[in-house]
Protein backbone atom coordinates (compact mmCIF):
# COMPACT_ATOMS: atom_id res chain seq x y z
CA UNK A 1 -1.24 -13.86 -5.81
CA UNK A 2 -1.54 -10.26 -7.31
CA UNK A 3 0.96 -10.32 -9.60
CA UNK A 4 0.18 -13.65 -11.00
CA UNK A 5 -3.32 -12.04 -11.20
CA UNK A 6 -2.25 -9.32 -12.97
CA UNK A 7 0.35 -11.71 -15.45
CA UNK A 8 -2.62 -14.20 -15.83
CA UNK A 9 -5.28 -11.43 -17.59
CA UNK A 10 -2.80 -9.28 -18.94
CA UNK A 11 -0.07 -11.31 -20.29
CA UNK A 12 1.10 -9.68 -24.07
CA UNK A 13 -0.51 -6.53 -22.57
CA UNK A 14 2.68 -4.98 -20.48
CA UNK A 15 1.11 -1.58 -20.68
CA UNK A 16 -2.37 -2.60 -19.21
CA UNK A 17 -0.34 -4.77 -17.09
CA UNK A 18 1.48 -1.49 -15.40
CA UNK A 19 -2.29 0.20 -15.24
CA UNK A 20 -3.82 -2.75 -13.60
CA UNK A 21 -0.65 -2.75 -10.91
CA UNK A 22 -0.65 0.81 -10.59
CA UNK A 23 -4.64 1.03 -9.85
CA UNK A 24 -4.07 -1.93 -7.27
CA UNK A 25 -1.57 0.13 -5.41
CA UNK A 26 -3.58 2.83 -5.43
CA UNK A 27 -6.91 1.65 -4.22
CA UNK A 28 -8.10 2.82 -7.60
CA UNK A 29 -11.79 1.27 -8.20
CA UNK A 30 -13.50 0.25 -11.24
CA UNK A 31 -17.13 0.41 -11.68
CA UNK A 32 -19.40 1.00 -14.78
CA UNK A 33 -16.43 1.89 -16.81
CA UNK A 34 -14.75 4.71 -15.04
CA UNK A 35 -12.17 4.56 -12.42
CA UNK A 36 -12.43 6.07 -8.71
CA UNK A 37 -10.62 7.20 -6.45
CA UNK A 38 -13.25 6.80 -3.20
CA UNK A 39 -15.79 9.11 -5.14
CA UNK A 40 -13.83 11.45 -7.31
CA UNK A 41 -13.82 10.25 -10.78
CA UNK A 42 -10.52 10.05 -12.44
CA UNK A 43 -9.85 10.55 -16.20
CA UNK A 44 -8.47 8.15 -18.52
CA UNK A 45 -5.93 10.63 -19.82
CA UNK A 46 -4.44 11.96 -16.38
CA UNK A 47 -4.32 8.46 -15.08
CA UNK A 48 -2.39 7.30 -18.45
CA UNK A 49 -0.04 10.29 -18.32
CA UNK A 50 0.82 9.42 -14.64
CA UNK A 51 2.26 6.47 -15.05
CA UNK A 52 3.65 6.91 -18.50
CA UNK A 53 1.28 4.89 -20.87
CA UNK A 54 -1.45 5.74 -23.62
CA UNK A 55 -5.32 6.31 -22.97
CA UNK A 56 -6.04 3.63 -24.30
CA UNK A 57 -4.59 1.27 -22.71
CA UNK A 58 -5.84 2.75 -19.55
CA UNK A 59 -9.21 2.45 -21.05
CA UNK A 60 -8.60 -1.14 -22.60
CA UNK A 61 -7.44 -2.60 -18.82
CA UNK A 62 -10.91 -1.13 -17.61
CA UNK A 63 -12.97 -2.98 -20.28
CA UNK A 64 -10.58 -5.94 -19.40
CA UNK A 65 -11.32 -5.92 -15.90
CA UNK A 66 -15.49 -5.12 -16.37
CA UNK A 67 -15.13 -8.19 -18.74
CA UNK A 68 -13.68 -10.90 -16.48
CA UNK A 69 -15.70 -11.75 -13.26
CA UNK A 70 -12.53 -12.34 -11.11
CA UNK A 71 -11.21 -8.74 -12.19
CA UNK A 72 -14.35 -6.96 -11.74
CA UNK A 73 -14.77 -8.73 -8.17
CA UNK A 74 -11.52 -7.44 -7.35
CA UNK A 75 -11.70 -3.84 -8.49
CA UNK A 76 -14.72 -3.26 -7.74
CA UNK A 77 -13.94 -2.95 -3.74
CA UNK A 78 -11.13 -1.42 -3.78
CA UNK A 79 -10.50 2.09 -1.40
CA UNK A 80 -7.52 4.25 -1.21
CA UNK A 81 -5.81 4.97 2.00
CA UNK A 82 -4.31 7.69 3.51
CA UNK A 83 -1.11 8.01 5.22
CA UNK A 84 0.58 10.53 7.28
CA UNK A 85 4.05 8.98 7.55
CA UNK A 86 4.70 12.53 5.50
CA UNK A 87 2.66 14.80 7.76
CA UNK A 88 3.99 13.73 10.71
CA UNK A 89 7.31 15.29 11.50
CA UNK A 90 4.60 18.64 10.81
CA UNK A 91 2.16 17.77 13.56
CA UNK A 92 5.19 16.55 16.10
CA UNK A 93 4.39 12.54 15.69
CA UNK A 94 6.75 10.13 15.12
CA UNK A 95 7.12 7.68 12.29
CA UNK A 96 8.63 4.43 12.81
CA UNK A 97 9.51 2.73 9.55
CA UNK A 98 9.78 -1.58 10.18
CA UNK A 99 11.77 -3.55 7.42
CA UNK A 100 10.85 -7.17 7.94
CA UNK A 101 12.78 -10.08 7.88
CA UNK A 102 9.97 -12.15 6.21
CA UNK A 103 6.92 -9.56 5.35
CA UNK A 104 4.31 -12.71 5.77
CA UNK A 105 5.43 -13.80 9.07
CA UNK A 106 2.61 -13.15 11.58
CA UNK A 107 2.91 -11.01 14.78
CA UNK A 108 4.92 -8.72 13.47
CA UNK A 109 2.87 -5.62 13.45
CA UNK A 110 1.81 -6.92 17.08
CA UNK A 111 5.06 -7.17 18.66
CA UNK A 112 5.85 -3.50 17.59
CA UNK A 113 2.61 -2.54 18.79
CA UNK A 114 2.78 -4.15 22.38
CA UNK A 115 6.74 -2.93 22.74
CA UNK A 116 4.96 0.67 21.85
CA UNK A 117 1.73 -0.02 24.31
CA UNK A 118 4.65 -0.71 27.18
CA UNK A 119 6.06 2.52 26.55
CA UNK A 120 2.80 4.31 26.83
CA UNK A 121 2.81 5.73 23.15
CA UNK A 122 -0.07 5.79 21.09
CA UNK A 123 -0.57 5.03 17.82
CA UNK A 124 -1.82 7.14 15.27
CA UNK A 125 -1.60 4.97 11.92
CA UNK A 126 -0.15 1.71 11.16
CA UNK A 127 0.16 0.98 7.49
CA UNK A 128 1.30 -2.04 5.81
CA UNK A 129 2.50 -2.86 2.57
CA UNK A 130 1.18 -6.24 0.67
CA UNK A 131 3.96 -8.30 0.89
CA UNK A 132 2.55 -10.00 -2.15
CA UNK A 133 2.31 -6.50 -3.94
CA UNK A 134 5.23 -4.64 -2.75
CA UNK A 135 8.97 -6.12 -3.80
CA UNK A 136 10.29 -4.91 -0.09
CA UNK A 137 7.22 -4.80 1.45
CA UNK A 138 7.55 -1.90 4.98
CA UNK A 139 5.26 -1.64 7.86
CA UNK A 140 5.01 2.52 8.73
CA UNK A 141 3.42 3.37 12.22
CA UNK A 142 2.76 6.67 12.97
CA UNK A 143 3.17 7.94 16.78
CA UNK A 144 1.62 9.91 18.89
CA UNK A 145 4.57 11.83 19.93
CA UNK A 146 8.38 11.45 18.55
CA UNK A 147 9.99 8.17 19.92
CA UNK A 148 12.91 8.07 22.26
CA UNK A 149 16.32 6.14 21.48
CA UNK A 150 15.80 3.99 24.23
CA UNK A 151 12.96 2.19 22.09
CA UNK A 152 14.58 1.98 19.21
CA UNK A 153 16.60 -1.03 20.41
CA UNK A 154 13.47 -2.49 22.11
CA UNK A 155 12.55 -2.64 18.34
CA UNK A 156 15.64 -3.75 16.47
CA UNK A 157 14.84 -6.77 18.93
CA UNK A 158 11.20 -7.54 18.03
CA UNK A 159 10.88 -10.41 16.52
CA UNK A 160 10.60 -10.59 12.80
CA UNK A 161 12.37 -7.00 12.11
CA UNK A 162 15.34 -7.39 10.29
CA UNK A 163 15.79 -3.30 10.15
CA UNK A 164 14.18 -0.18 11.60
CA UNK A 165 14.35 3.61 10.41
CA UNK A 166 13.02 6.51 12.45
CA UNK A 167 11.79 9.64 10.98
């Protein structure tokens, strides 16, 4: 749905296209002309030389998407999220990286959760990828504490995983 989204109001426009995807990923909000990251205002020019593309067209994909009702409605609510799959070897959690066999299958987040629950390890942060935005969309959950080998097999076995990686 995002993507034809994004082809639909930007087709001919490949870099406001990239923008567009690259402010979805982010969480990056539009609102009176500007872009946001939560509250911190973000300039056209840092945000173009970020992802390789000129200031305008960063600026042209905002007018585009203050323009179009089912842009604005979109970008309007979006939030960034944080993650501490990186922080976590630092603070002695685990991370527990899922590759799914079919991202939109349902339950899998909640079988890896209940095989965790039964080994008495909390979870910090679970984060999932859009399976729709993401080409190999991952599900990251952050631990409590570092996971034993024993559940790694408990995990392989969950239904829905087709792979799992443990940081």
């Amino acid at each position: 749905m995002w993507k034809k989204l994004i082809t639909k109001f930007f087709r001919g426009y490949p870099a406001q296209q990239k923008v567009a995807q690259t402010m979805l990923s982010y969480g990056l909000r539009v609102e009176k002309g500007r872009v946001y990251c939560g509250e911190i205002e973000l300039s056209f020019s840092k945000i173009a030389r970020a992802i390789g593309v000129d200031r305008r067209a960063v600026m042209n994909t905002v007018e585009r998407i203050e323009k179009r009702k089912e842009l604005k409605k979109i970008f309007s609510f979006l939030q960034p999220t944080c993650s501490f799959k990186e922080l976590a070897p630092e603070m002695g959690w685990g991370v527990v990286e899922i590759i799914p066999t079919n991202a939109s299958m349902p339950g899998i987040l909640a079988g890896i959760a209940t095989i965790l629950t039964n080994e008495e390890i909390s979870i910090r942060q679970a984060n999932v990828d859009d399976y729709i935005i993401a080409e190999e969309p991952r599900l990251f959950i952050v631990t409590e504490k570092a996971l034993p080998s024993s559940i790694i097999k408990k995990l392989k076995r969950a239904k829905g995983v087709k792979g799992v990686t443990v940081y």
